[in-house]
PDB file of N, CA and C in Angstrom:
ATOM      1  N   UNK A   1      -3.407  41.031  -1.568  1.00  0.00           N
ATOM      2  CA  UNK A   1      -2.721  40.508  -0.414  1.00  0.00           C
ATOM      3  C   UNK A   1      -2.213  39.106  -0.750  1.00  0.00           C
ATOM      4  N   UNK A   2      -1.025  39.278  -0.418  1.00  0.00           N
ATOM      5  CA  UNK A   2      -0.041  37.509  -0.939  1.00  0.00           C
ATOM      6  C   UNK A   2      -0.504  36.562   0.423  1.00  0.00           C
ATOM      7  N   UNK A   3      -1.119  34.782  -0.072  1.00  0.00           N
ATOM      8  CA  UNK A   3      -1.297  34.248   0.985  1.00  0.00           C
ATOM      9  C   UNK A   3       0.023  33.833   1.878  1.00  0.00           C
ATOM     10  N   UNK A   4       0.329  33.597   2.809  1.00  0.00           N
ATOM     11  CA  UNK A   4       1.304  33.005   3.709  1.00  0.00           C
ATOM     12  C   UNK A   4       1.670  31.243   2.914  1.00  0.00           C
ATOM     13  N   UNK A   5       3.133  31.544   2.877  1.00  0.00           N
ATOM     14  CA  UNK A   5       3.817  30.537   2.366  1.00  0.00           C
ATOM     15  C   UNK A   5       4.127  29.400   3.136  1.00  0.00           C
ATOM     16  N   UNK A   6       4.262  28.205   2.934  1.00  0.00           N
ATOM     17  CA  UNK A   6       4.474  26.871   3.563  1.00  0.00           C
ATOM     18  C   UNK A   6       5.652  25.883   2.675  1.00  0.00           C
ATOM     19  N   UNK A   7       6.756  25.369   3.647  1.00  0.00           N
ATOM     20  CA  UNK A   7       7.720  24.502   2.384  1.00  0.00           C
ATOM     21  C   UNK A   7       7.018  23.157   2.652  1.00  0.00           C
ATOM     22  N   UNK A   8       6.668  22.160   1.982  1.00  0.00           N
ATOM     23  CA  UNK A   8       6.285  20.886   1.923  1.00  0.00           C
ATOM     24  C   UNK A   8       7.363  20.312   2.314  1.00  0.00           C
ATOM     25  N   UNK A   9       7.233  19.252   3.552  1.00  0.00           N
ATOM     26  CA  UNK A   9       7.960  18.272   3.846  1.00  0.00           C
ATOM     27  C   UNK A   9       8.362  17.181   2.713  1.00  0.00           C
ATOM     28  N   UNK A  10       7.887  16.776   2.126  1.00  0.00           N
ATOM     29  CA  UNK A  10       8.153  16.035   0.788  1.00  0.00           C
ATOM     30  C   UNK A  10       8.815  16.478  -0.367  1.00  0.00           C
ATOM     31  N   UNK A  11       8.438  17.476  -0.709  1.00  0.00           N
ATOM     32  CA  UNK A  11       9.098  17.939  -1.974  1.00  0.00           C
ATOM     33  C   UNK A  11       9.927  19.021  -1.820  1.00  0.00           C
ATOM     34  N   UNK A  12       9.768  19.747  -0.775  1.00  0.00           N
ATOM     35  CA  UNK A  12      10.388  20.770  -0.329  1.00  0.00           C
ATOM     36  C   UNK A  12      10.377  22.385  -1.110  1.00  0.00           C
ATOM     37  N   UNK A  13       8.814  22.054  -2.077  1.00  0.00           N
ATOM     38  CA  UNK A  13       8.525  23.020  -2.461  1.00  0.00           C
ATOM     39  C   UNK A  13       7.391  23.916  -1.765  1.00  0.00           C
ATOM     40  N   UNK A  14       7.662  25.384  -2.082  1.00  0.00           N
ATOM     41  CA  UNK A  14       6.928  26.211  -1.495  1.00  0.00           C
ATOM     42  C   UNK A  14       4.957  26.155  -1.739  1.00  0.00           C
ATOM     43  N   UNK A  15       4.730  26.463  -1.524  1.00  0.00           N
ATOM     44  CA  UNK A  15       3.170  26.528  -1.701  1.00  0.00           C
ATOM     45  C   UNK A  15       2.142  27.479  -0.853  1.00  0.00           C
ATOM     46  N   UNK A  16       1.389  27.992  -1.218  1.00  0.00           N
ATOM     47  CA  UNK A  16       0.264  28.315  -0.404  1.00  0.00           C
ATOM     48  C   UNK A  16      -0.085  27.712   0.577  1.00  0.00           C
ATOM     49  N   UNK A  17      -0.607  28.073   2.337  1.00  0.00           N
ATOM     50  CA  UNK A  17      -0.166  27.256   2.992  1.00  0.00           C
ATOM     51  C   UNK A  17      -2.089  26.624   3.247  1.00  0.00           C
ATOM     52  N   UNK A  18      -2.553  27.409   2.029  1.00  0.00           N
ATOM     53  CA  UNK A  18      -3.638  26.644   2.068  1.00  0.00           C
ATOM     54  C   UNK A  18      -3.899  25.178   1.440  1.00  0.00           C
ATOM     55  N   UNK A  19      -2.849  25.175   0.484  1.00  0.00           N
ATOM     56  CA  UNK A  19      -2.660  24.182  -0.240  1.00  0.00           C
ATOM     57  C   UNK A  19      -2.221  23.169   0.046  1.00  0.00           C
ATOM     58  N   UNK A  20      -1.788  23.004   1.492  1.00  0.00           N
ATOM     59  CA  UNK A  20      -0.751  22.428   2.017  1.00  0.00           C
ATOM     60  C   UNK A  20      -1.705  21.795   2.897  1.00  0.00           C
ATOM     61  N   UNK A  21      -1.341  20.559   3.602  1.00  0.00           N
ATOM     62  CA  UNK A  21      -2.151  19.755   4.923  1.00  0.00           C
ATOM     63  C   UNK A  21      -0.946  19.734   6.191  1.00  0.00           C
ATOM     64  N   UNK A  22      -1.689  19.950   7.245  1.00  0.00           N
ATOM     65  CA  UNK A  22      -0.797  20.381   7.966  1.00  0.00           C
ATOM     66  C   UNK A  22      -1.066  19.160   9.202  1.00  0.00           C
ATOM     67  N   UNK A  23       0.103  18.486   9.578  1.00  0.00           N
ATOM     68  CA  UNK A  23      -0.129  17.411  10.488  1.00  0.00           C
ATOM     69  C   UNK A  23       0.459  17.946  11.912  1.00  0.00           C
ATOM     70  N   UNK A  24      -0.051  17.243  12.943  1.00  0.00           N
ATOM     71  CA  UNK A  24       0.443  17.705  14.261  1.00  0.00           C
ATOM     72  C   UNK A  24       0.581  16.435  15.537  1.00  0.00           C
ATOM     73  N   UNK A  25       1.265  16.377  16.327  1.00  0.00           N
ATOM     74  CA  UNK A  25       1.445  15.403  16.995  1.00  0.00           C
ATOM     75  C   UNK A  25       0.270  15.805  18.034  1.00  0.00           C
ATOM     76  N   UNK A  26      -0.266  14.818  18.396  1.00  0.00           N
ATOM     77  CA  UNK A  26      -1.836  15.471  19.296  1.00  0.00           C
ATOM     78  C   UNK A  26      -1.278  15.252  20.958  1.00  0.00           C
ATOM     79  N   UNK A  27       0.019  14.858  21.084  1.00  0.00           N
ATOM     80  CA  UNK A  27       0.010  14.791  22.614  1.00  0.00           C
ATOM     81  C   UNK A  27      -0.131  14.069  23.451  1.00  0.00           C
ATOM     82  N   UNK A  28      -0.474  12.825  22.773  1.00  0.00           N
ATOM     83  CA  UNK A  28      -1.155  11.469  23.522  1.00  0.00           C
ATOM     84  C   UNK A  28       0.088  10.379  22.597  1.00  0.00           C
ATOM     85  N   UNK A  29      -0.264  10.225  21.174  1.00  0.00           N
ATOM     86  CA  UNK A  29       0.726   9.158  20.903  1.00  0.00           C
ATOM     87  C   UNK A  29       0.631   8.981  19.254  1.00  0.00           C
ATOM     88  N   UNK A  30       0.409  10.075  18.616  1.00  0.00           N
ATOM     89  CA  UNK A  30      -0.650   9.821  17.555  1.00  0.00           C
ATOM     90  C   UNK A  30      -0.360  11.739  16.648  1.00  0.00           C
ATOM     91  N   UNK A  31      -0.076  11.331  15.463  1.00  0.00           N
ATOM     92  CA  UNK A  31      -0.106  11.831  14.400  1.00  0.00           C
ATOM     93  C   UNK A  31      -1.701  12.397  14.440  1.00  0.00           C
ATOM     94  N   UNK A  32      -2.438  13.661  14.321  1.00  0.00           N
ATOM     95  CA  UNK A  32      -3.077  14.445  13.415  1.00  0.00           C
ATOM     96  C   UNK A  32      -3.494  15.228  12.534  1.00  0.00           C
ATOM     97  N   UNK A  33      -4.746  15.176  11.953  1.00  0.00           N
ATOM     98  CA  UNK A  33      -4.419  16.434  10.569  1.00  0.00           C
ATOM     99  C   UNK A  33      -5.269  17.165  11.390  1.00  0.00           C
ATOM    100  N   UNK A  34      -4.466  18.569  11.142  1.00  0.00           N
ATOM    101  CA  UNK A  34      -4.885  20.105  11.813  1.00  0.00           C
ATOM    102  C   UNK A  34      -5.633  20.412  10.544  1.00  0.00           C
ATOM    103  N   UNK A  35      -7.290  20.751  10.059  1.00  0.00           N
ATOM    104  CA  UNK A  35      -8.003  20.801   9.251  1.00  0.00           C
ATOM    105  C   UNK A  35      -7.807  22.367   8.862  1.00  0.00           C
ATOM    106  N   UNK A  36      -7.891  23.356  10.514  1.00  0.00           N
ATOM    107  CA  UNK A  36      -8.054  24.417  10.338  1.00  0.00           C
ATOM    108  C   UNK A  36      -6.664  25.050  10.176  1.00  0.00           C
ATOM    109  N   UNK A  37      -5.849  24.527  10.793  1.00  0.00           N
ATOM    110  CA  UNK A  37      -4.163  24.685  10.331  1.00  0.00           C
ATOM    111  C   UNK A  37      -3.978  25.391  12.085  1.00  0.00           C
ATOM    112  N   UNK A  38      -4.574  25.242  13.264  1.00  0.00           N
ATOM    113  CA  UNK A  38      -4.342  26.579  13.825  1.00  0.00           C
ATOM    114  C   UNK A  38      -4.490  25.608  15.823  1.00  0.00           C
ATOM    115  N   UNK A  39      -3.986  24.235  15.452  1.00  0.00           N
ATOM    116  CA  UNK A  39      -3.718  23.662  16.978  1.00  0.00           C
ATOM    117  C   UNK A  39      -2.361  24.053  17.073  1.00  0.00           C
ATOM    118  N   UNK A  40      -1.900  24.082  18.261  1.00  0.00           N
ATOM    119  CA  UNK A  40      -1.219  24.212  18.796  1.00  0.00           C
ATOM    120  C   UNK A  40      -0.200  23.524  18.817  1.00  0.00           C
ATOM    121  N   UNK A  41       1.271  23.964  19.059  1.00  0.00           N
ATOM    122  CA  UNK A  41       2.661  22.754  18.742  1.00  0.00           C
ATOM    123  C   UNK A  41       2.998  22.326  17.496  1.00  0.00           C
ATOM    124  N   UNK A  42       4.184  21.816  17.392  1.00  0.00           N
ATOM    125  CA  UNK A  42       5.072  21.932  16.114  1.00  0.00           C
ATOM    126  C   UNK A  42       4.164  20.970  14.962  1.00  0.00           C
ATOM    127  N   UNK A  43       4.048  21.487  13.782  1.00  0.00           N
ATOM    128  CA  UNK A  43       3.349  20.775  12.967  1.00  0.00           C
ATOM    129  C   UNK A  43       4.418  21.002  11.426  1.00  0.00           C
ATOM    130  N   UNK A  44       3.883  20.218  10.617  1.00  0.00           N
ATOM    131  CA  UNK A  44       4.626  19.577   9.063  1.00  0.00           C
ATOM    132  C   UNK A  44       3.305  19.541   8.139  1.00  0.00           C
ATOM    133  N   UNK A  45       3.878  20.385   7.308  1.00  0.00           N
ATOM    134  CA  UNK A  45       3.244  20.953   6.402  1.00  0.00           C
ATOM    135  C   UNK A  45       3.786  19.959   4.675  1.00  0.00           C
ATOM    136  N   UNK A  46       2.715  19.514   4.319  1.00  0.00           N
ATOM    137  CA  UNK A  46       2.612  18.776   2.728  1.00  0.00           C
ATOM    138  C   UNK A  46       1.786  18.895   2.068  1.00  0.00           C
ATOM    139  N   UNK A  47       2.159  18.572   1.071  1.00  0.00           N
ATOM    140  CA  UNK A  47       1.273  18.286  -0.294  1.00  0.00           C
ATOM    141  C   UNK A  47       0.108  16.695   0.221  1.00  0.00           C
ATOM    142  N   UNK A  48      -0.571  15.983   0.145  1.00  0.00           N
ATOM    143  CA  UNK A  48      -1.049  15.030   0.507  1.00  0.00           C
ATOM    144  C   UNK A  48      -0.272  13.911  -0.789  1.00  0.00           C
ATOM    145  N   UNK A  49       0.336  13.900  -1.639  1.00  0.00           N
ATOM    146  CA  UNK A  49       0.147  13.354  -2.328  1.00  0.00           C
ATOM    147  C   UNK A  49       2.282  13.283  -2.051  1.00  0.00           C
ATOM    148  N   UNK A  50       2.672  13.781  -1.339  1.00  0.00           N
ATOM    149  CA  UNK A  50       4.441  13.806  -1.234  1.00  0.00           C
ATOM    150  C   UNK A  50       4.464  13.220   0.288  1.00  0.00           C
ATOM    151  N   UNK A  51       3.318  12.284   0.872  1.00  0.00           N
ATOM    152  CA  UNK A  51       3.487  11.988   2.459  1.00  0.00           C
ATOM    153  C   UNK A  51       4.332  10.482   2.294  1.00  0.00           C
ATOM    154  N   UNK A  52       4.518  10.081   0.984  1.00  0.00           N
ATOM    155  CA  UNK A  52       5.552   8.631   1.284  1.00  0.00           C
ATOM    156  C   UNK A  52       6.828   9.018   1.007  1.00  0.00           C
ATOM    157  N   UNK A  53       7.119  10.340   0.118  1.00  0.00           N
ATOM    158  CA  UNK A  53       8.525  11.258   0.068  1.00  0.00           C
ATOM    159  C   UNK A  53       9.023  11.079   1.744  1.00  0.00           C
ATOM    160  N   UNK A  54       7.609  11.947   1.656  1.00  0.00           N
ATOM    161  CA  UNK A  54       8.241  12.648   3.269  1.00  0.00           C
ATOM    162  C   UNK A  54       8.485  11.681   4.323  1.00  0.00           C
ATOM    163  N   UNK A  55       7.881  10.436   3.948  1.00  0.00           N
ATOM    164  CA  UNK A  55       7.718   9.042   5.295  1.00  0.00           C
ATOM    165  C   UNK A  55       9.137   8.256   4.922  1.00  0.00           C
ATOM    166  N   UNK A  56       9.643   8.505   3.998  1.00  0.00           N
ATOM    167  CA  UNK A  56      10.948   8.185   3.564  1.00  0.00           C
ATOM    168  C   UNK A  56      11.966   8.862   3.834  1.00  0.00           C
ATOM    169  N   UNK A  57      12.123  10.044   3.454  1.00  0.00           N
ATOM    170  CA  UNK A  57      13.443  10.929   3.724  1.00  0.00           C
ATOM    171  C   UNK A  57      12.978  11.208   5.785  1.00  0.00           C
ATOM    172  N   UNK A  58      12.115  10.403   6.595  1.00  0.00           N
ATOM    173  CA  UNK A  58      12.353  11.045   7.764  1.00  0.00           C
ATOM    174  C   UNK A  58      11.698  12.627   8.078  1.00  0.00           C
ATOM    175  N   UNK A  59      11.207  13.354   6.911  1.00  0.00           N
ATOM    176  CA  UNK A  59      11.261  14.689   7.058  1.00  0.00           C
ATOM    177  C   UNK A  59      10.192  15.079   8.351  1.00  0.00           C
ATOM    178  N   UNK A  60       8.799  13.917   8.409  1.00  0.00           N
ATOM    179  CA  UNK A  60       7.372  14.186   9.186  1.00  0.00           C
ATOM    180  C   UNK A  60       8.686  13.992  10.564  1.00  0.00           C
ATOM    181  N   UNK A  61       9.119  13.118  11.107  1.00  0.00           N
ATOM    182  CA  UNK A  61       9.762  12.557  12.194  1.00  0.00           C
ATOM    183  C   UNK A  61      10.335  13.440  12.469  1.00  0.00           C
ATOM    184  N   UNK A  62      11.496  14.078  11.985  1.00  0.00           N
ATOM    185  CA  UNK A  62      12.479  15.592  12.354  1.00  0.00           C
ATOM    186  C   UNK A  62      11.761  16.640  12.370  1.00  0.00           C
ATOM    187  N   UNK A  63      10.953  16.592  11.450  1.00  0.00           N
ATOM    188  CA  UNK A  63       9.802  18.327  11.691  1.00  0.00           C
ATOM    189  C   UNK A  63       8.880  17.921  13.258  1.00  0.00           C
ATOM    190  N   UNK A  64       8.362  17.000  13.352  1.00  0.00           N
ATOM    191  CA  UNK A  64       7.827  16.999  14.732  1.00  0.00           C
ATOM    192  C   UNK A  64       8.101  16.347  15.622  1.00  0.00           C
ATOM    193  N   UNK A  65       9.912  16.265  15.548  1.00  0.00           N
ATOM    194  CA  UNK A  65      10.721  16.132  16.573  1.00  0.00           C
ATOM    195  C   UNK A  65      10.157  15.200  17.892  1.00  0.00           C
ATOM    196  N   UNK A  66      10.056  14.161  17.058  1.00  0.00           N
ATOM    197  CA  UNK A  66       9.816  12.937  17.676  1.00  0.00           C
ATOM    198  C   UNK A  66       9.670  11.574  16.479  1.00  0.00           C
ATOM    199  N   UNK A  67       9.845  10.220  16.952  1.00  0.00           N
ATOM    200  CA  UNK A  67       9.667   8.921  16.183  1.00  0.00           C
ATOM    201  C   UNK A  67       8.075   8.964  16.103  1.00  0.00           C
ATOM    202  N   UNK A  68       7.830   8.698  14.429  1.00  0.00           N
ATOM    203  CA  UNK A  68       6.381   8.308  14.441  1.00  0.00           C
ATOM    204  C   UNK A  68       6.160   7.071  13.751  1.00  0.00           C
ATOM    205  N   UNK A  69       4.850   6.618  13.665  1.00  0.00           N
ATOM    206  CA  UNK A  69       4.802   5.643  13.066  1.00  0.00           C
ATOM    207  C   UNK A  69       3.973   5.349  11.384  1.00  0.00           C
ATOM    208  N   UNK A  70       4.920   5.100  10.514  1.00  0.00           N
ATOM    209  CA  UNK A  70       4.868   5.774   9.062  1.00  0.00           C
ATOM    210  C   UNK A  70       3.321   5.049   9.210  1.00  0.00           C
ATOM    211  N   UNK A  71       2.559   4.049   9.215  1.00  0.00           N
ATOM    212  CA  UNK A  71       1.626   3.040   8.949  1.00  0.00           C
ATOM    213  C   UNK A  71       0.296   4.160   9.643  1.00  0.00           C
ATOM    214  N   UNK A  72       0.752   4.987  10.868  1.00  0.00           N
ATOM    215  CA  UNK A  72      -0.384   5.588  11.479  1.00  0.00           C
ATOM    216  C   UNK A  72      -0.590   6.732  10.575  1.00  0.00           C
ATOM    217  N   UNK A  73       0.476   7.581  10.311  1.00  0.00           N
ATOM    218  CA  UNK A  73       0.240   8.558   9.164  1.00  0.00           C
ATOM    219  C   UNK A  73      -0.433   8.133   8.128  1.00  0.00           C
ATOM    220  N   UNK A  74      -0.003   6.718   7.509  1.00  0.00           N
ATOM    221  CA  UNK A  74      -0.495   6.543   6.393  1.00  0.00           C
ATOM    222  C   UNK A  74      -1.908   6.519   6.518  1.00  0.00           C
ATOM    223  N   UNK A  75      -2.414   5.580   7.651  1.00  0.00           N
ATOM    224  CA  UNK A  75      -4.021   5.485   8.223  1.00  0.00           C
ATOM    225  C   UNK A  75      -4.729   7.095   8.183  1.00  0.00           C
ATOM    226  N   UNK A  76      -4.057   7.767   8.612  1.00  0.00           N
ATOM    227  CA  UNK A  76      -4.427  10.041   9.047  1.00  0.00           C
ATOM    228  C   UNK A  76      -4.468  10.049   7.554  1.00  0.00           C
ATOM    229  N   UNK A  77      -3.882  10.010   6.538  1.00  0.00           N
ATOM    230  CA  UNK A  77      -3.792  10.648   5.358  1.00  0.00           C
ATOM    231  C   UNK A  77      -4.790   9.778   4.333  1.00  0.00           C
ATOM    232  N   UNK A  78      -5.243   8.845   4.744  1.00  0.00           N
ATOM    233  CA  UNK A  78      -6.188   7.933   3.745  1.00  0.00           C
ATOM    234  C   UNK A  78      -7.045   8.643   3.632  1.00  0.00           C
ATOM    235  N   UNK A  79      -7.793   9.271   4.953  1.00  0.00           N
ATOM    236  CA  UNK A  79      -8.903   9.840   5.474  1.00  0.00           C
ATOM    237  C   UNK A  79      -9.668  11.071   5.028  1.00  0.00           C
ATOM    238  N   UNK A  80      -8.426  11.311   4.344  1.00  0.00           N
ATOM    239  CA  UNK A  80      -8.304  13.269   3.808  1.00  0.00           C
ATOM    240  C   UNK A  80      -9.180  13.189   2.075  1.00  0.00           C
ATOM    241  N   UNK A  81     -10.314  13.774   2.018  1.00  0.00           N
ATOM    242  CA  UNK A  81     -10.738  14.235   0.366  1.00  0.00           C
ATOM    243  C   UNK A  81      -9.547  13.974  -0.539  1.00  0.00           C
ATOM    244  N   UNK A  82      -9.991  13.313  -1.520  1.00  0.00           N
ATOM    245  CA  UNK A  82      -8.734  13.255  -3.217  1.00  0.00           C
ATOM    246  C   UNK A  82      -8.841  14.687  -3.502  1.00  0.00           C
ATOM    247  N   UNK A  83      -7.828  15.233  -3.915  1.00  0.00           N
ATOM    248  CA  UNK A  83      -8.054  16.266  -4.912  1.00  0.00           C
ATOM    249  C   UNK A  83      -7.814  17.326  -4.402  1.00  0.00           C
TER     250      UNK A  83
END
């Protein structure tokens, strides 16, 4: 069985969408990482290591169709295991 595919906001390459970290706007004011991949509402899917690509080209901001703030992502993504 083939896993379900994900394009990375950053690189815009395909991947396993396990491989991938999946962020979500939580509704209040604030960028989160969806651990289990499976909250609810539009979320952006990356590599952890393509999130200043993606905080550059705009891609997190247009995928969850709203202004965020690159410094709070950056704070969400510190947080996440290396590797």
């Amino acid at each position: 069985m083939t896993m379900p595919q994900r394009m990375c906001a950053g690189c815009r390459a395909r991947a396993d969408k396990t491989a991938l970290v999946r962020l979500v706007w939580d509704g209040a004011e604030s960028v989160i990482v969806d651990r289990l991949q499976r909250l609810p509402g539009r979320g952006v899917y990356l590599h952890a290591g393509c999130a200043e690509r993606a905080l550059r080209a705009r891609a997190l901001a247009r995928g969850l169709r709203r202004p965020i703030d690159g410094a709070a992502v950056r704070r969400v993504l510190s947080t996440l295991p290396v590797g």
